[in-house]
N, C-alpha and C. Protein backbone atom coordinates (compact mmCIF):
# COMPACT_ATOMS: atom_id res chain seq x y z
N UNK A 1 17.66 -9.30 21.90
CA UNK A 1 18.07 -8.03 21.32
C UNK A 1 18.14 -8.21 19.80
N UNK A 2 17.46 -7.30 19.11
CA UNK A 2 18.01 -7.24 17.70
C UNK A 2 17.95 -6.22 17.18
N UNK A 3 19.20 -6.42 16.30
CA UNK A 3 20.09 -5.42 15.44
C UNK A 3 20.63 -4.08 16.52
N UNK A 4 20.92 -4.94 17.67
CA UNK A 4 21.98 -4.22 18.66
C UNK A 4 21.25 -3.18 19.12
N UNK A 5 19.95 -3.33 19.30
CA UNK A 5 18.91 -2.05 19.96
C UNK A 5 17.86 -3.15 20.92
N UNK A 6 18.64 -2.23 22.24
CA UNK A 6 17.84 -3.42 23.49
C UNK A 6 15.98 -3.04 23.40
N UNK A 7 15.26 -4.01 23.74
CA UNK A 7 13.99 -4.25 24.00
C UNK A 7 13.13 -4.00 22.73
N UNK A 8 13.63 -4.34 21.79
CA UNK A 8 12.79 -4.34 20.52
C UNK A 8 12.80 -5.47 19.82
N UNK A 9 11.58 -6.06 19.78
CA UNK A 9 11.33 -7.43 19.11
C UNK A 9 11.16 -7.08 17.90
N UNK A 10 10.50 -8.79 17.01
CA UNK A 10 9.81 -8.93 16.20
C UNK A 10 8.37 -8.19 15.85
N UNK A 11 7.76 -7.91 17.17
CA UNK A 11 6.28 -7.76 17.09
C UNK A 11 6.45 -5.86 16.92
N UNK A 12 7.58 -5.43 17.20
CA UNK A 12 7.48 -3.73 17.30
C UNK A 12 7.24 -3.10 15.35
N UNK A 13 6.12 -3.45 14.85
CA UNK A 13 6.19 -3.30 13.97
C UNK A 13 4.86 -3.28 13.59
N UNK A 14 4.07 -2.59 12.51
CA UNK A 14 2.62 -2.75 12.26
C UNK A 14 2.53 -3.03 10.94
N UNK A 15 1.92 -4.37 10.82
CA UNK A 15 1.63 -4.66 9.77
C UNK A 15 -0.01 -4.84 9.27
N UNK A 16 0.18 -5.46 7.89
CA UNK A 16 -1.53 -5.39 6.85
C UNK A 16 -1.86 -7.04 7.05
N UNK A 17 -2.91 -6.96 7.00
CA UNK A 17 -3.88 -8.40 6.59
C UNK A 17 -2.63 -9.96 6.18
N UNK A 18 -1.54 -9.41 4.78
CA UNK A 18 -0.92 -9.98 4.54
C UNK A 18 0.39 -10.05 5.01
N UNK A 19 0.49 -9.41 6.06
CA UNK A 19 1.98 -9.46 6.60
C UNK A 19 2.83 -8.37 6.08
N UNK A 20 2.16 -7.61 5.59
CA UNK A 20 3.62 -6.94 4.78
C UNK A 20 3.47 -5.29 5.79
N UNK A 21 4.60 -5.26 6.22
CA UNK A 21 5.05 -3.65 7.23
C UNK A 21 4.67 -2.19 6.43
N UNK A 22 3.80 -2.05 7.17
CA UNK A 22 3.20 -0.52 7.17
C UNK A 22 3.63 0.05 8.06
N UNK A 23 4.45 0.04 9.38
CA UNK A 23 5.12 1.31 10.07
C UNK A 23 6.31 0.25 10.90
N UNK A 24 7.09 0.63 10.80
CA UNK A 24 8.50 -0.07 12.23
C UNK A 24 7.99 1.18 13.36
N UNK A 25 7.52 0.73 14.42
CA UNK A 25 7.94 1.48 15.58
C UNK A 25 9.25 1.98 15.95
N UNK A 26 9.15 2.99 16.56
CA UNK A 26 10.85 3.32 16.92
C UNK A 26 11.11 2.70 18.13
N UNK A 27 12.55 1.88 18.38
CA UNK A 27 12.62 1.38 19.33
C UNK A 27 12.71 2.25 21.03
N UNK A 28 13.00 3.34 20.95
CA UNK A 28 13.05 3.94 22.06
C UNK A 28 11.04 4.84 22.51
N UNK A 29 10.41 4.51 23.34
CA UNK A 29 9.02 4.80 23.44
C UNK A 29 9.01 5.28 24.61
N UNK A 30 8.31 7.27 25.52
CA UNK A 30 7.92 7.33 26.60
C UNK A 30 6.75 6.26 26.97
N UNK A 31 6.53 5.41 26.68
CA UNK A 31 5.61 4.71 27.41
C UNK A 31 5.63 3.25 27.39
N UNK A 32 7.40 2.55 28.18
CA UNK A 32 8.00 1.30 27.76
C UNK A 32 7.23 0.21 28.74
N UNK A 33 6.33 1.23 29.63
CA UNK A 33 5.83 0.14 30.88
C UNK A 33 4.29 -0.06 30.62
N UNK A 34 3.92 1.05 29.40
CA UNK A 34 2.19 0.27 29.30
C UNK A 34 2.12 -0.29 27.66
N UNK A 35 3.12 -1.56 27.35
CA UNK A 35 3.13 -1.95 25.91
C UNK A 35 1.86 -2.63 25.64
N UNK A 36 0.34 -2.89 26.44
CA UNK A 36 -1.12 -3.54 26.09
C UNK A 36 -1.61 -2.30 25.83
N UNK A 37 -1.26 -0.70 26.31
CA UNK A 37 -2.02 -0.14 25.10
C UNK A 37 -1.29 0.60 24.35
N UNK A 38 -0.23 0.10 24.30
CA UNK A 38 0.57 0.60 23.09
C UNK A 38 0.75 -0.04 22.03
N UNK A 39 0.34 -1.56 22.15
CA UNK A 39 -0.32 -2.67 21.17
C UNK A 39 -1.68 -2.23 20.85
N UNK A 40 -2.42 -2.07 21.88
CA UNK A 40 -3.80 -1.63 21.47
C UNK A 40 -4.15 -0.25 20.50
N UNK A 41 -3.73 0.48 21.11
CA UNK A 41 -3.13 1.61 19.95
C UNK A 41 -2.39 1.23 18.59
N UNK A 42 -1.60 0.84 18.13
CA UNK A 42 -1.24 0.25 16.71
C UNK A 42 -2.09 -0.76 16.29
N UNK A 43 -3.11 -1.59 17.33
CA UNK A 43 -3.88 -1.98 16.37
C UNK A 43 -4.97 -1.44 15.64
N UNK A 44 -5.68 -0.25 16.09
CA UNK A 44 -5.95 0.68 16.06
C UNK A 44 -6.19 0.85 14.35
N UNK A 45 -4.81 1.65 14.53
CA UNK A 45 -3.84 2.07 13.48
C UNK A 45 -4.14 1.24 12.40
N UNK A 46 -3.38 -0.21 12.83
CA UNK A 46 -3.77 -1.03 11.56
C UNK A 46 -5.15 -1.50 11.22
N UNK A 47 -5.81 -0.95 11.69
CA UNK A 47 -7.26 -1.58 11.44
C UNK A 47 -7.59 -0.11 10.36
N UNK A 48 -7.95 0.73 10.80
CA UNK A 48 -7.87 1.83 9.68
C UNK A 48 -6.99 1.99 8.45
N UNK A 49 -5.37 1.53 8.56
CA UNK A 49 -4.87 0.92 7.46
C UNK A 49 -5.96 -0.21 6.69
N UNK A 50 -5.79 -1.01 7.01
CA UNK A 50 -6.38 -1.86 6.19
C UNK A 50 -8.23 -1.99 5.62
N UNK A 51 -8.83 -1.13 6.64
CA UNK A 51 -10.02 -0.65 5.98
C UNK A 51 -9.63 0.68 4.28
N UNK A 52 -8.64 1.13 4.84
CA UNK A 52 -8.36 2.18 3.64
C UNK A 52 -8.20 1.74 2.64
N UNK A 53 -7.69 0.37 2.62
CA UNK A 53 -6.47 -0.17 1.71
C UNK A 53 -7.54 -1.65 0.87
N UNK A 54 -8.84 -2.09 2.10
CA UNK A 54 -9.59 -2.86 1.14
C UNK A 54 -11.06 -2.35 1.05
N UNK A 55 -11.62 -1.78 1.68
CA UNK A 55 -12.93 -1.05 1.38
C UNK A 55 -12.97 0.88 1.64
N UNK A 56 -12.09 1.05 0.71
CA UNK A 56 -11.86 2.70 0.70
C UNK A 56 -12.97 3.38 0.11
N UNK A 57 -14.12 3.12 -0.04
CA UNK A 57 -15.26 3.61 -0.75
C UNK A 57 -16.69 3.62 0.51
N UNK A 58 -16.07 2.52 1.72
CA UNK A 58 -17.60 2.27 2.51
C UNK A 58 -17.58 3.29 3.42
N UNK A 59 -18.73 3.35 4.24
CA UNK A 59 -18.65 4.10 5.29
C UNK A 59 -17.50 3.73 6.32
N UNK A 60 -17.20 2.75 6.29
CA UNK A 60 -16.22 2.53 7.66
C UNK A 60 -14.83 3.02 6.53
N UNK A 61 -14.76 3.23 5.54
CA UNK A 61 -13.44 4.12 4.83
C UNK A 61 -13.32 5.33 5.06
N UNK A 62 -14.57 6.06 4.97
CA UNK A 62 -14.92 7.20 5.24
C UNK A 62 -14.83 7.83 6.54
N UNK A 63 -14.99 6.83 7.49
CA UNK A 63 -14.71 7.44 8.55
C UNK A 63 -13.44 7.13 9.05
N UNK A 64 -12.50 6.11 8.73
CA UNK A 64 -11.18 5.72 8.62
C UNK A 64 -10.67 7.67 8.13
N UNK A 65 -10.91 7.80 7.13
CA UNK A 65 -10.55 8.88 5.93
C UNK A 65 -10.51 10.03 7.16
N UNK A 66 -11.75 10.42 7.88
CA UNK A 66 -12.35 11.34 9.24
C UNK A 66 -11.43 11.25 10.01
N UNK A 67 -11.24 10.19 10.53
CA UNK A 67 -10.51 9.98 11.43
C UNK A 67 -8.75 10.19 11.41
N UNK A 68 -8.06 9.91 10.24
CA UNK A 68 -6.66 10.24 9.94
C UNK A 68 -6.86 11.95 9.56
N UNK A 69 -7.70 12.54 8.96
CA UNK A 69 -7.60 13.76 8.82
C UNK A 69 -7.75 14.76 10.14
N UNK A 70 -8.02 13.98 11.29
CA UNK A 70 -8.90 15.02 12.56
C UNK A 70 -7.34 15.41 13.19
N UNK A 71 -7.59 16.52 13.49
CA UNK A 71 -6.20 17.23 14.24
C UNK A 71 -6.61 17.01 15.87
N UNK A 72 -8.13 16.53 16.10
CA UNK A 72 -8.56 16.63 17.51
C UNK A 72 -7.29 15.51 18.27
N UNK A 73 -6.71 16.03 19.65
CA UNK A 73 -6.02 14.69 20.55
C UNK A 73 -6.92 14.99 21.91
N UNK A 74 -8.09 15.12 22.12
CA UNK A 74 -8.95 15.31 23.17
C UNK A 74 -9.16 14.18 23.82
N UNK A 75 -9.15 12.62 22.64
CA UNK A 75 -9.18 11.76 23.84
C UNK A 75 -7.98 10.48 23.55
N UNK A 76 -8.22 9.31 23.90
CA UNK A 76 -7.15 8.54 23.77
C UNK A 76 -6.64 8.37 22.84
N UNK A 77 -7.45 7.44 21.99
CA UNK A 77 -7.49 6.71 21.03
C UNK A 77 -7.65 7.81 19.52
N UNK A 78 -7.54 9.42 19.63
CA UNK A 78 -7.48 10.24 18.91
C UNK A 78 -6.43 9.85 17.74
N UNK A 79 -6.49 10.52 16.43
CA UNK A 79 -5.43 9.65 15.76
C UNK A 79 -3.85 10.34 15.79
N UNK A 80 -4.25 12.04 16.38
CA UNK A 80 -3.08 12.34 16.80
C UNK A 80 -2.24 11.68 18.10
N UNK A 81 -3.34 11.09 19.35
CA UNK A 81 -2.89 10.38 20.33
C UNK A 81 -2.07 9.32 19.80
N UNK A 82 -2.48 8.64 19.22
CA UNK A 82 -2.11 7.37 18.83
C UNK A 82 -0.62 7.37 17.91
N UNK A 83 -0.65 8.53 17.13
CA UNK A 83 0.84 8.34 16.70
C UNK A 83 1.66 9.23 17.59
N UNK A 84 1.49 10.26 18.71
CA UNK A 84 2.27 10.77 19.76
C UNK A 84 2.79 9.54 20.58
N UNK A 85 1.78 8.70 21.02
CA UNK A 85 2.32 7.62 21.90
C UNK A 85 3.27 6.45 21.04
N UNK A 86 2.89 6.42 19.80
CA UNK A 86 4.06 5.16 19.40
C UNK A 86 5.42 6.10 18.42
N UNK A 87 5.38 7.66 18.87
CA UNK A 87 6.03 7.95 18.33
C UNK A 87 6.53 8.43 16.84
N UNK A 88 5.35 8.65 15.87
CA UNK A 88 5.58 8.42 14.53
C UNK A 88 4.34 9.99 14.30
N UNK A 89 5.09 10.46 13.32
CA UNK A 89 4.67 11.20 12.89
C UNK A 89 3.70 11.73 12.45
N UNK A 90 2.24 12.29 12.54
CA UNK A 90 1.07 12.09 12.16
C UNK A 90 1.07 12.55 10.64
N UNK A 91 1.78 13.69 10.53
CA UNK A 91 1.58 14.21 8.86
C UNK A 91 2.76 13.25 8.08
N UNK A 92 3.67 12.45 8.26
CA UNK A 92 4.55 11.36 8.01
C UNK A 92 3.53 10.27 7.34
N UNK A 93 2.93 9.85 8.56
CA UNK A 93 1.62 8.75 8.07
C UNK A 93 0.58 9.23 7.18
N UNK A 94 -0.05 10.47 7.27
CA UNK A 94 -1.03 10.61 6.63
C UNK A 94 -0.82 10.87 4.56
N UNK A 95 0.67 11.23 5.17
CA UNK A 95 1.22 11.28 2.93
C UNK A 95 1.26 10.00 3.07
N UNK A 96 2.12 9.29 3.63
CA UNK A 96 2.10 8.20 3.18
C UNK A 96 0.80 7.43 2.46
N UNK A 97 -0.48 7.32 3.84
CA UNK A 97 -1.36 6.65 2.97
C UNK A 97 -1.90 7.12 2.26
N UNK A 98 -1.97 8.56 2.16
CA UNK A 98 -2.61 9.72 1.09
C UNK A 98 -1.94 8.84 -0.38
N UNK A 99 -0.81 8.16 -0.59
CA UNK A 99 -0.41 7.94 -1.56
C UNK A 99 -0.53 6.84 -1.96
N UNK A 100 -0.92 6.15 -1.44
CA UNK A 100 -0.88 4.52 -1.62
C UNK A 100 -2.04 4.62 -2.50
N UNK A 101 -2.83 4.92 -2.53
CA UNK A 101 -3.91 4.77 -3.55
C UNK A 101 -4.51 3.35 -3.41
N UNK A 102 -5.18 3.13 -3.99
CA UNK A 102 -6.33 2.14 -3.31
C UNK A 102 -5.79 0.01 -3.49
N UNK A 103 -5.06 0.07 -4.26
CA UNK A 103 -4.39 -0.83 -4.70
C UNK A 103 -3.03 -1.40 -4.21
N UNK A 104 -3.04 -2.64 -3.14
CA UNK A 104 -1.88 -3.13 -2.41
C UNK A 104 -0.42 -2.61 -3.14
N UNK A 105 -0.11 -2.69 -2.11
CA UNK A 105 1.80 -2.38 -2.93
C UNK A 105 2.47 -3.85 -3.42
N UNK A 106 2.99 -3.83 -4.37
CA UNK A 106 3.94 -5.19 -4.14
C UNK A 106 5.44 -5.09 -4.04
N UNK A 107 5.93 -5.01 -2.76
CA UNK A 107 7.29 -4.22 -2.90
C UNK A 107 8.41 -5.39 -3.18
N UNK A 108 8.38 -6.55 -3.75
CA UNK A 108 9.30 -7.32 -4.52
C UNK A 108 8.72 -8.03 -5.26
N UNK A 109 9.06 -8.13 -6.52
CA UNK A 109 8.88 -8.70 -8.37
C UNK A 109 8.95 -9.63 -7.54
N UNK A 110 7.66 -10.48 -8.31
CA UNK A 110 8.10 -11.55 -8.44
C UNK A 110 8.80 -12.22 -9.67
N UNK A 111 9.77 -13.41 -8.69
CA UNK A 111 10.67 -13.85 -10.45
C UNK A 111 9.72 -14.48 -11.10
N UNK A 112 8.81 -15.09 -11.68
CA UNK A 112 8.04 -15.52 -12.59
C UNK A 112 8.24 -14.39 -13.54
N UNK A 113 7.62 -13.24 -12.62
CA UNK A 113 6.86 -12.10 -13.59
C UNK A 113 8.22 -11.67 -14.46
N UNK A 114 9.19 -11.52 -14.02
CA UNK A 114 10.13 -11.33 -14.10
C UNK A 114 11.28 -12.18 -15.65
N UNK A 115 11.19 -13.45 -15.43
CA UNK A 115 11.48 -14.70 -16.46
C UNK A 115 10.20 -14.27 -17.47
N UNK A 116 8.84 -13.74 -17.38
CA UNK A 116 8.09 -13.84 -18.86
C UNK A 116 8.55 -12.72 -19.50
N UNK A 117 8.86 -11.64 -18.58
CA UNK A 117 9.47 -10.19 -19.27
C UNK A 117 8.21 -8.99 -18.95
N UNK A 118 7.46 -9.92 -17.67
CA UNK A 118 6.13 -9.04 -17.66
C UNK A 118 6.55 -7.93 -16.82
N UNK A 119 7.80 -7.86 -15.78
CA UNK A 119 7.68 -7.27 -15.16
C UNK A 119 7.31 -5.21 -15.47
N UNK A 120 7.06 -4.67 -14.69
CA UNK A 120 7.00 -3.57 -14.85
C UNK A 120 7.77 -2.53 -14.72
N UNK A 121 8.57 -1.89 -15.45
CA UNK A 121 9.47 -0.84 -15.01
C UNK A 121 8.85 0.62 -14.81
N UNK A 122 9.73 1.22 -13.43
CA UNK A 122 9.17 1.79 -12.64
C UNK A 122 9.76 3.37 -13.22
């Protein structure tokens, strides 16, 4: 158990290439008894994350881009399916990466940058 919410691990979480969290699942899910495609589904997810996030210009961005914009849930793996089943918001996700802009986040300074005085204020 952690942080006092039964059946939610480490792994309930979707992350990028480098480890760093692009969505927490919510721990409560209608669908607690099929978690291989509810893994399969967020990987999904993160695979179009991270095409957005390192080749946002190729065709496989473009259709990443197609694919988060389609309102279609006709079949599984739809991108409205996919955030109904893990629970998360489709227009939630889509500002989000609408905003990220093409360039990783770095969501903690590093202290180096920090000790030269390089850091950046926000």
């Amino acid at each position: 158990m952690i942080s006092g919410v039964p059946n939610l691990t480490p792994t309930d979480q979707i992350t990028d290439a480098l480890g760093e969290v692009i969505v927490v699942l919510a721990p409560r899910r209608p669908w607690t008894h099929h978690i291989g495609e509810l893994r399969l589904m967020a990987a999904v997810l993160e695979d179009a994350v991270n095409i957005l996030r390192k080749r946002p210009r190729s065709r496989a961005g473009r259709e990443a881009r197609e694919w988060l914009a389609s309102h279609d849930a006709s079949w599984p793996f739809a991108y409205e399916c996919i955030c109904e089943a893990l629970n998360l918001d489709p227009e939630s996700v889509r500002r989000e990466l609408s905003g990220q802009g093409t360039t990783p986040r770095m969501p903690i300074p590093l202290p180096a940058v920090d000790i030269l005085g390089l850091a950046v204020s926000a």
